[in-house]
N, C-alpha and C. Protein backbone atom coordinates (compact mmCIF):
# COMPACT_ATOMS: atom_id res chain seq x y z
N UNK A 1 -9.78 5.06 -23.56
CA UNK A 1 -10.05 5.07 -22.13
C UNK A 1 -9.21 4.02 -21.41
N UNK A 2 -8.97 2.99 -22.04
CA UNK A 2 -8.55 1.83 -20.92
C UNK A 2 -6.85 1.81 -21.31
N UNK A 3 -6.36 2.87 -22.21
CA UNK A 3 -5.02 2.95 -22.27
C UNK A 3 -4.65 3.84 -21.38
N UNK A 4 -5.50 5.11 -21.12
CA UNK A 4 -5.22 6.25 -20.04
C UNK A 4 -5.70 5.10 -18.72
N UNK A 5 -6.11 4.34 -18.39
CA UNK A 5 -6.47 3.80 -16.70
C UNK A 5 -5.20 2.73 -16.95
N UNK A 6 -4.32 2.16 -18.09
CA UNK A 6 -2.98 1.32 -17.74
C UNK A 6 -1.86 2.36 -17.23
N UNK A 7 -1.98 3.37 -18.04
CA UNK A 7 -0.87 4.79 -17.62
C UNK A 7 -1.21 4.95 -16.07
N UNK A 8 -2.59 5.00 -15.60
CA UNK A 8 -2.56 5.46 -14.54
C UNK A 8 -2.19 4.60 -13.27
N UNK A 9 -2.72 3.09 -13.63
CA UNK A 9 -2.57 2.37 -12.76
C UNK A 9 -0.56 1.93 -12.65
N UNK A 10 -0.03 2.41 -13.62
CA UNK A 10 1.57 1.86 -14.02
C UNK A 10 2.00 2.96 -13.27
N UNK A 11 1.53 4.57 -13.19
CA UNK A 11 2.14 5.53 -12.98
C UNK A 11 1.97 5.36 -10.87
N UNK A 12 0.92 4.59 -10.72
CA UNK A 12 0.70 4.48 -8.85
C UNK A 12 1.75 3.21 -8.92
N UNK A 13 1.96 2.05 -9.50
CA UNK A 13 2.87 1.36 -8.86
C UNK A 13 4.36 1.55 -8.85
N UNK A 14 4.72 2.49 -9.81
CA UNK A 14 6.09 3.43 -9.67
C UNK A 14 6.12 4.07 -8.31
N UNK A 15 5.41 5.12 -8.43
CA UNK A 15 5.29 5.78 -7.21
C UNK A 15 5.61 4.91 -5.76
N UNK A 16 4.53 3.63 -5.68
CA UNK A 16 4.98 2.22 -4.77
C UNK A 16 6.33 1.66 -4.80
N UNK A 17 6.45 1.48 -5.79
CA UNK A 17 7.28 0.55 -5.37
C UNK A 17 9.38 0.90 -6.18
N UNK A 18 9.30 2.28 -6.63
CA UNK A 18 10.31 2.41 -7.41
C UNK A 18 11.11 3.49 -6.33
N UNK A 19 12.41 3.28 -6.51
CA UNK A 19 13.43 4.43 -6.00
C UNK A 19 13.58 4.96 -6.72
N UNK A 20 13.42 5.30 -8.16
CA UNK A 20 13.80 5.92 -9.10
C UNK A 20 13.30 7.85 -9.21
N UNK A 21 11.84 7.51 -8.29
CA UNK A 21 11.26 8.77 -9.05
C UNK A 21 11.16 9.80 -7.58
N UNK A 22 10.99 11.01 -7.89
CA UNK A 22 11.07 11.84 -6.48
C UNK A 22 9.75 12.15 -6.07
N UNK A 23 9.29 12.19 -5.35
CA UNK A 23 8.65 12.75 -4.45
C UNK A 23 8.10 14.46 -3.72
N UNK A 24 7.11 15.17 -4.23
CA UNK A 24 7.06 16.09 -2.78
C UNK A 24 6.17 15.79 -1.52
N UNK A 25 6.35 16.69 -1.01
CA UNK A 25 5.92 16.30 0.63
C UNK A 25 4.22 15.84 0.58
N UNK A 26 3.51 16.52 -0.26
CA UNK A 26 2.38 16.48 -0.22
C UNK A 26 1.69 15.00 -0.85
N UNK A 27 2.83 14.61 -2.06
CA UNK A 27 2.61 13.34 -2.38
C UNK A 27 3.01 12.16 -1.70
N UNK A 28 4.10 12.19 -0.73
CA UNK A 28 4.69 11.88 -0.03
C UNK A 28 3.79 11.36 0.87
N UNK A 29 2.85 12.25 1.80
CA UNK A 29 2.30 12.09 2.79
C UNK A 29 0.80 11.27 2.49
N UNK A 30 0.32 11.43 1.34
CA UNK A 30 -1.10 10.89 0.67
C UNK A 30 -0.21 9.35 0.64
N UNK A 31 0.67 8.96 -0.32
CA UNK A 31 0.82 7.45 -0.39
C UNK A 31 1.09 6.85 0.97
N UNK A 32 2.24 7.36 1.69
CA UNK A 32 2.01 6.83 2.68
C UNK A 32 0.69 6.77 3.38
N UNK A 33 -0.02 7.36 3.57
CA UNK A 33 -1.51 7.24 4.58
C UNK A 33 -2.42 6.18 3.51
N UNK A 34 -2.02 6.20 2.83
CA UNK A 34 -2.73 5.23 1.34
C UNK A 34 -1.72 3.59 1.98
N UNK A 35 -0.55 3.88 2.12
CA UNK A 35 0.11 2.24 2.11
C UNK A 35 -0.15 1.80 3.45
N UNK A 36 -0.22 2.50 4.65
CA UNK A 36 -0.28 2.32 5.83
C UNK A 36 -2.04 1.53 5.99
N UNK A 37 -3.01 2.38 5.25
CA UNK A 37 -4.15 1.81 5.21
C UNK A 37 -4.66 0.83 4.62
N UNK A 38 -3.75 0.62 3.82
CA UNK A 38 -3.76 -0.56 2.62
C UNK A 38 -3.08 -1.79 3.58
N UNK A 39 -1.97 -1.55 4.41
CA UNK A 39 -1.14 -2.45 5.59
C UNK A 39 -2.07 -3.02 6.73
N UNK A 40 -2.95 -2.01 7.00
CA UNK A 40 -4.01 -2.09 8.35
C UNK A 40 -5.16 -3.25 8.05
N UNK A 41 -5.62 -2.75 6.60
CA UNK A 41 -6.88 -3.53 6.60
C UNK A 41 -5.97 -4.89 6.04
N UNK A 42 -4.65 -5.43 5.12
CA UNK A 42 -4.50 -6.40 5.00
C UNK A 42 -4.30 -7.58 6.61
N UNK A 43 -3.56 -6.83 7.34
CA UNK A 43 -3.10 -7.14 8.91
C UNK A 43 -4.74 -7.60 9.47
N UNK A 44 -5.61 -6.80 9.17
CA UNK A 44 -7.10 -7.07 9.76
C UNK A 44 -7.42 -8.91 9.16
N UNK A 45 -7.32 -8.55 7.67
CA UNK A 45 -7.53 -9.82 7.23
C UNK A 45 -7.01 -11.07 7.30
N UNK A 46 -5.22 -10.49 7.27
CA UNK A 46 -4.64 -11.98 8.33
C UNK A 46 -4.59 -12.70 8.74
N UNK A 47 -5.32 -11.63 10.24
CA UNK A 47 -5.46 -12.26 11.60
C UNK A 47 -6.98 -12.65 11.74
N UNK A 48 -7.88 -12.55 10.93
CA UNK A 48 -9.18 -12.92 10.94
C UNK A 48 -9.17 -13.95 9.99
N UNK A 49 -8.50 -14.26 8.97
CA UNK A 49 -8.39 -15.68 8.36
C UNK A 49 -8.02 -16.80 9.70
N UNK A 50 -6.68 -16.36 10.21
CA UNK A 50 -5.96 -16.86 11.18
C UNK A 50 -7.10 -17.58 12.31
N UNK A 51 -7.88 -16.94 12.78
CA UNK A 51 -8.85 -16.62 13.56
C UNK A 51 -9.75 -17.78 13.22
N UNK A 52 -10.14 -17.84 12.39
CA UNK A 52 -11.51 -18.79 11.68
C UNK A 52 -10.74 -19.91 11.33
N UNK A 53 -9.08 -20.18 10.92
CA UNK A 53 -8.67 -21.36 11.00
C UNK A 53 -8.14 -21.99 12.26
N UNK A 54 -8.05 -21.26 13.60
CA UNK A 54 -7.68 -21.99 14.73
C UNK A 54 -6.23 -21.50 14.76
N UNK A 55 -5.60 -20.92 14.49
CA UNK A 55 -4.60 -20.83 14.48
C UNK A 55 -4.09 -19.53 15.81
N UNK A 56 -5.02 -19.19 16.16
CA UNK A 56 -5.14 -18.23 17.45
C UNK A 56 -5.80 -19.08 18.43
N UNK A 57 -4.77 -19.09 19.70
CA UNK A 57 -4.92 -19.52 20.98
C UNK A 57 -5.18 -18.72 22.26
N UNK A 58 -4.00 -19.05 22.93
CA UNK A 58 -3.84 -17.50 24.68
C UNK A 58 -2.80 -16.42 23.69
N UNK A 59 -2.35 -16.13 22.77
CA UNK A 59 -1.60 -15.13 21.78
C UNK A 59 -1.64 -15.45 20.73
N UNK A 60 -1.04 -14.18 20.03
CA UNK A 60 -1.63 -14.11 18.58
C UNK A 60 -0.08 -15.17 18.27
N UNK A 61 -0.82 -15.82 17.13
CA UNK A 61 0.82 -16.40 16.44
C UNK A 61 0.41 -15.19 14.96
N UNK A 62 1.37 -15.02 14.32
CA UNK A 62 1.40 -14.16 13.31
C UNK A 62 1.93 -15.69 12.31
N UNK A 63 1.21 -15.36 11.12
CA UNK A 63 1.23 -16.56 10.33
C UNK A 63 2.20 -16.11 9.11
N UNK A 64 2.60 -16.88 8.13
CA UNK A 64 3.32 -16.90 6.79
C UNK A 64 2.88 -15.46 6.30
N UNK A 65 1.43 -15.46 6.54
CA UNK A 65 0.97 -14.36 5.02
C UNK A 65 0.79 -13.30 6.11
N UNK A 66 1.31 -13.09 7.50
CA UNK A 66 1.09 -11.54 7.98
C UNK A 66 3.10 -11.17 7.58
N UNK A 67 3.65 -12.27 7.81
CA UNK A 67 4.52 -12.37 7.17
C UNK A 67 5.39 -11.81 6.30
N UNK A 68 4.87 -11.95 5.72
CA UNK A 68 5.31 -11.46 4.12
C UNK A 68 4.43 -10.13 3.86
N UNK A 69 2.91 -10.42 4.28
CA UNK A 69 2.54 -8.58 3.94
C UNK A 69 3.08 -7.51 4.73
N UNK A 70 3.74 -7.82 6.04
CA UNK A 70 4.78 -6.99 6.59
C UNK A 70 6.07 -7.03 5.82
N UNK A 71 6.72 -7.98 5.42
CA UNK A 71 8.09 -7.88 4.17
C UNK A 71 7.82 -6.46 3.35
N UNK A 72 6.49 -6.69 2.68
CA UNK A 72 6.38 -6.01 1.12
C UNK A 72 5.90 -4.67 1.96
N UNK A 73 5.14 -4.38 2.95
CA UNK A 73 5.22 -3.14 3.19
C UNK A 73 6.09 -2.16 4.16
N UNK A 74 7.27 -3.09 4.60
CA UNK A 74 8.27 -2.76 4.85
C UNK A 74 9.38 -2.21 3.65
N UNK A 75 8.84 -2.68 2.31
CA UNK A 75 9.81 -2.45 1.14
C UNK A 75 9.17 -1.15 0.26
N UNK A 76 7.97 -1.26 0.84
CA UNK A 76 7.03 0.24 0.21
C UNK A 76 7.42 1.43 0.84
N UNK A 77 7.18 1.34 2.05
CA UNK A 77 7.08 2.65 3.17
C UNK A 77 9.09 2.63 2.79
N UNK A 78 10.29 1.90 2.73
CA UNK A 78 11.44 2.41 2.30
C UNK A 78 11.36 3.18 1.13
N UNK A 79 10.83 2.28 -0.03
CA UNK A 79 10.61 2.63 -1.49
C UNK A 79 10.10 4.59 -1.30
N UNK A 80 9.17 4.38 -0.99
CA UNK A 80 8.40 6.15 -0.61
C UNK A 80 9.57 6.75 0.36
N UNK A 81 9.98 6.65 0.96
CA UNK A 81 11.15 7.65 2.23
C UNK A 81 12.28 7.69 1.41
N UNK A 82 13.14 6.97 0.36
CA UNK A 82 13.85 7.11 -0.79
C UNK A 82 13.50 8.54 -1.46
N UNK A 83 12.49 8.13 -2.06
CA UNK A 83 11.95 8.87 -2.74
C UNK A 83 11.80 10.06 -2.72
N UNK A 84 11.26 10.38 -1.29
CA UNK A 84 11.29 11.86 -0.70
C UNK A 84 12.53 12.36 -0.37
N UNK A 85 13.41 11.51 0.43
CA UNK A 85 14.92 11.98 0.67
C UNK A 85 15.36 12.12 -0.24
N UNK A 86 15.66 11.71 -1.36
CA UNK A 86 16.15 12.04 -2.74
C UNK A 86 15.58 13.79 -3.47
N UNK A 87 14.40 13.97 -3.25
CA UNK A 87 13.47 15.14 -3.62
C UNK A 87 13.96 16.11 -2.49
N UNK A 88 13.87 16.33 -1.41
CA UNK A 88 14.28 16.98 -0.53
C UNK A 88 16.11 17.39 -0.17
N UNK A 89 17.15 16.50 -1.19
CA UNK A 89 18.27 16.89 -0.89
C UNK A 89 18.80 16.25 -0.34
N UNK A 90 18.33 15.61 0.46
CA UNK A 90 18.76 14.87 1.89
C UNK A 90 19.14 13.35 1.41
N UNK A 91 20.06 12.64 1.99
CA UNK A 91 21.44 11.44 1.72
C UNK A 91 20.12 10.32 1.69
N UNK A 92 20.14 9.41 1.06
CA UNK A 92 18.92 8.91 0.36
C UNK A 92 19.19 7.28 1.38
N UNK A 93 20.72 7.24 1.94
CA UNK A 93 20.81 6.20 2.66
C UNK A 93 20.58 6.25 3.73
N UNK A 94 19.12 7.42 4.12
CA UNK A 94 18.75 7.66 5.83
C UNK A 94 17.66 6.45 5.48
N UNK A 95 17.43 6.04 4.31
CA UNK A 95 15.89 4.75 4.34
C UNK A 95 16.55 3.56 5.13
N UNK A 96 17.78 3.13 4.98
CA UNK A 96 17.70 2.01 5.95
C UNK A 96 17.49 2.15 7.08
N UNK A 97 17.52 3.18 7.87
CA UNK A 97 17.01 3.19 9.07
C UNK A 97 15.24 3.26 8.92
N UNK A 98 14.95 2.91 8.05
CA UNK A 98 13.55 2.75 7.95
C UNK A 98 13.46 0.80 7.28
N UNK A 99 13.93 0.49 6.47
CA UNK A 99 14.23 -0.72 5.95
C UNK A 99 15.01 -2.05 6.99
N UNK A 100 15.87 -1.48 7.80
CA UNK A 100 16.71 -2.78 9.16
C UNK A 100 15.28 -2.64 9.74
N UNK A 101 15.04 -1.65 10.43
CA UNK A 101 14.29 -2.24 11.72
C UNK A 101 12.65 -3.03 11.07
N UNK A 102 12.36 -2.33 10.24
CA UNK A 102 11.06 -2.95 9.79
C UNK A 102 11.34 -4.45 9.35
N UNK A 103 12.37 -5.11 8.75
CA UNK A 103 12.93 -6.12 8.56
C UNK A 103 13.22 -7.12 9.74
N UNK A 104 14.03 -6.19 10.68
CA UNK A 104 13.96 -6.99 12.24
C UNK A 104 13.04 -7.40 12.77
N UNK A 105 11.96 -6.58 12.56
CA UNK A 105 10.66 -6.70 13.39
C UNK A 105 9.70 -7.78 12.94
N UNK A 106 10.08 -7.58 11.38
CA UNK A 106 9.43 -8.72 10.49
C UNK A 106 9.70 -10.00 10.93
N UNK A 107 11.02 -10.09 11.19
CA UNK A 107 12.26 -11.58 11.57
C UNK A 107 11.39 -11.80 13.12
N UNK A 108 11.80 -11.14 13.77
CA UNK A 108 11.08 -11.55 15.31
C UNK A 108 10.13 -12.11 15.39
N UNK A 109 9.08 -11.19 14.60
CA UNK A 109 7.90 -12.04 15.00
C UNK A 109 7.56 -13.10 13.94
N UNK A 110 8.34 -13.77 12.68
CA UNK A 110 8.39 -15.02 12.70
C UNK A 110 8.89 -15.71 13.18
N UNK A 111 9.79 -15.58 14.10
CA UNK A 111 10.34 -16.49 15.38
C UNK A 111 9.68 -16.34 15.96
N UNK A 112 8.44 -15.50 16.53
CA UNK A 112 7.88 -15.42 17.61
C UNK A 112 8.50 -14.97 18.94
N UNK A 113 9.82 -14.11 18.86
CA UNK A 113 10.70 -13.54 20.28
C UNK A 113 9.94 -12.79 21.10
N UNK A 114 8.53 -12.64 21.19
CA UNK A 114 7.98 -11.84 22.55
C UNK A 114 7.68 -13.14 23.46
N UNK A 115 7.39 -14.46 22.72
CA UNK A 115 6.84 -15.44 23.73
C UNK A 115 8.29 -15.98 23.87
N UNK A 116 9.36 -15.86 23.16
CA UNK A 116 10.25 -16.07 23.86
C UNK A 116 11.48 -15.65 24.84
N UNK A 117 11.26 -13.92 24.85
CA UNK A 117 11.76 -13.63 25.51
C UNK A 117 10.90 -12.16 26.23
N UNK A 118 10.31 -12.87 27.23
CA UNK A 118 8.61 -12.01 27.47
C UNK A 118 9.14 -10.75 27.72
N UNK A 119 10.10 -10.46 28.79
CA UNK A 119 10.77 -8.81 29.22
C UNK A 119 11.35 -8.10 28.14
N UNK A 120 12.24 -8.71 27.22
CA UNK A 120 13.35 -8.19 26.69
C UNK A 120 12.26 -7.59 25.03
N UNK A 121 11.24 -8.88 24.72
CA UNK A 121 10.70 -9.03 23.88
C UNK A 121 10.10 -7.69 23.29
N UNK A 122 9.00 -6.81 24.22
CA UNK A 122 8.29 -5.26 24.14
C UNK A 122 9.41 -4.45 24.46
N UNK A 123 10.86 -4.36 24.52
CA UNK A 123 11.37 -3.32 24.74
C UNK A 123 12.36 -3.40 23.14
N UNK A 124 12.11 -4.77 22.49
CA UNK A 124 13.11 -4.32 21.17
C UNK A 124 11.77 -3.70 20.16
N UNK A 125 10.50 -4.87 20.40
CA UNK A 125 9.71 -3.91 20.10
C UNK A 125 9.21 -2.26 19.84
N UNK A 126 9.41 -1.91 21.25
CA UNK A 126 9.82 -0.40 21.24
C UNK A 126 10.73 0.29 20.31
N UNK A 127 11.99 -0.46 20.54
CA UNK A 127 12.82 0.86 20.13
C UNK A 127 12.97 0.15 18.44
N UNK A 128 12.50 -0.98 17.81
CA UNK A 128 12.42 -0.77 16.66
C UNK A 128 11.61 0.06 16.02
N UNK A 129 10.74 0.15 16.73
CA UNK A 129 9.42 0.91 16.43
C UNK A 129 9.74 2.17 16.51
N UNK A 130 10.43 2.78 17.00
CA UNK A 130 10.80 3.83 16.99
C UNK A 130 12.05 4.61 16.59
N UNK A 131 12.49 3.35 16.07
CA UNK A 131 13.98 3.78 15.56
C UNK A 131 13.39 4.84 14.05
N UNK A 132 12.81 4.42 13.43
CA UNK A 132 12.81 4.91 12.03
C UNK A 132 11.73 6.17 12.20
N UNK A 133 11.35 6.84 13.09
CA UNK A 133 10.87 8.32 13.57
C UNK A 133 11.56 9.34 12.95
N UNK A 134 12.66 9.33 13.50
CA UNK A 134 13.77 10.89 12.70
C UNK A 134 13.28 11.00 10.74
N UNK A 135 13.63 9.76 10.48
CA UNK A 135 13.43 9.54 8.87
C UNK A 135 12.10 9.92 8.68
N UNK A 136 11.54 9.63 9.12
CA UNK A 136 9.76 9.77 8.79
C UNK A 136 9.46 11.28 9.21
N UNK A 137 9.78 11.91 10.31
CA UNK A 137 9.79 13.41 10.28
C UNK A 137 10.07 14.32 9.50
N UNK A 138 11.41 13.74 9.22
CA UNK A 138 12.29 14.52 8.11
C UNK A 138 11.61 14.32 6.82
N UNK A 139 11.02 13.23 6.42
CA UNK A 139 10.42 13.32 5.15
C UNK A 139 8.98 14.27 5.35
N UNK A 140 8.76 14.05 6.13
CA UNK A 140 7.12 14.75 6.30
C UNK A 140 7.60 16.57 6.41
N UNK A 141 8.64 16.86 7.08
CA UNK A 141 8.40 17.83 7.30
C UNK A 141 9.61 18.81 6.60
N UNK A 142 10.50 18.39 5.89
CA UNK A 142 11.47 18.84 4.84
C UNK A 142 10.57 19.46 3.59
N UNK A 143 11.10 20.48 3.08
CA UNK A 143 11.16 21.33 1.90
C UNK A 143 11.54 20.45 0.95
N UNK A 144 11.21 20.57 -0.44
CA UNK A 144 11.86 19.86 -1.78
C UNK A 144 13.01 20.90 -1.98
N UNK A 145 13.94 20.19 -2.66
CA UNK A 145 15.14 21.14 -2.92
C UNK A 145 15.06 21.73 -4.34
């Protein structure tokens, strides 16, 4: 029993975290809604540690450890869009447009660039946020080859 639950638990962090293995759409779409929810409630916990240590004032400061759990699930949600672009046919180097901006966005807000540049700040916001859309369609809604 506890050799079949190491297979299983080894066979989900491939899936996470490897470019190696392909993807279909259907598996595709479960991990992601699995890493995104796994992203939400860590982000919850964060900012509620954050919260109870004082570290929230008139704005949020985003601390070391929202930090870095944005790094690693910026390297998952690439890791999975690899994966599928690779399975689907499609040029496997459309993930950096999923990998720069999530990285940028990461960088900003450990500088903190919305309090420093209040106008300019929600509009890179925006379009990072939206840069990596096409990729994420295309994986969701592409055929396996």
């Amino acid at each position: 029993m506890r050799l079949f639950e190491k297979r299983r638990y080894g066979r989900m962090l491939r899936i996470f975290l490897s470019f190696e293995r392909r993807l279909t759409q259907e598996q595709w779409g479960w991990a992601t809604a699995a890493a995104t929810a796994i992203y939400i409630c860590g982000c919850y916990l964060c900012l509620s540690l954050a919260i109870r240590q004082g570290e929230i004032a008139s704005r949020v400061n985003f601390s070391l450890w929202l930090v870095v759990w944005s790094t690693a699930f910026s390297y998952v949600i690439t890791a999975l869009c690899a994966q599928r672009l690779a399975d689907s046919g499609q040029p496997v180097w459309l993930c950096a447009t999923v990998a720069v901006p999530g990285f940028l966005l990461v960088l900003g807000f450990a500088f903190d660039f919305v309090a420093e540049m209040p106008v300019l700040g929600p509009i890179l916001i925006a379009y990072l946020g939206v840069r990596p859309l096409p990729v994420l369609v295309a994986c969701a809604t592409s055929k396996s080859a």
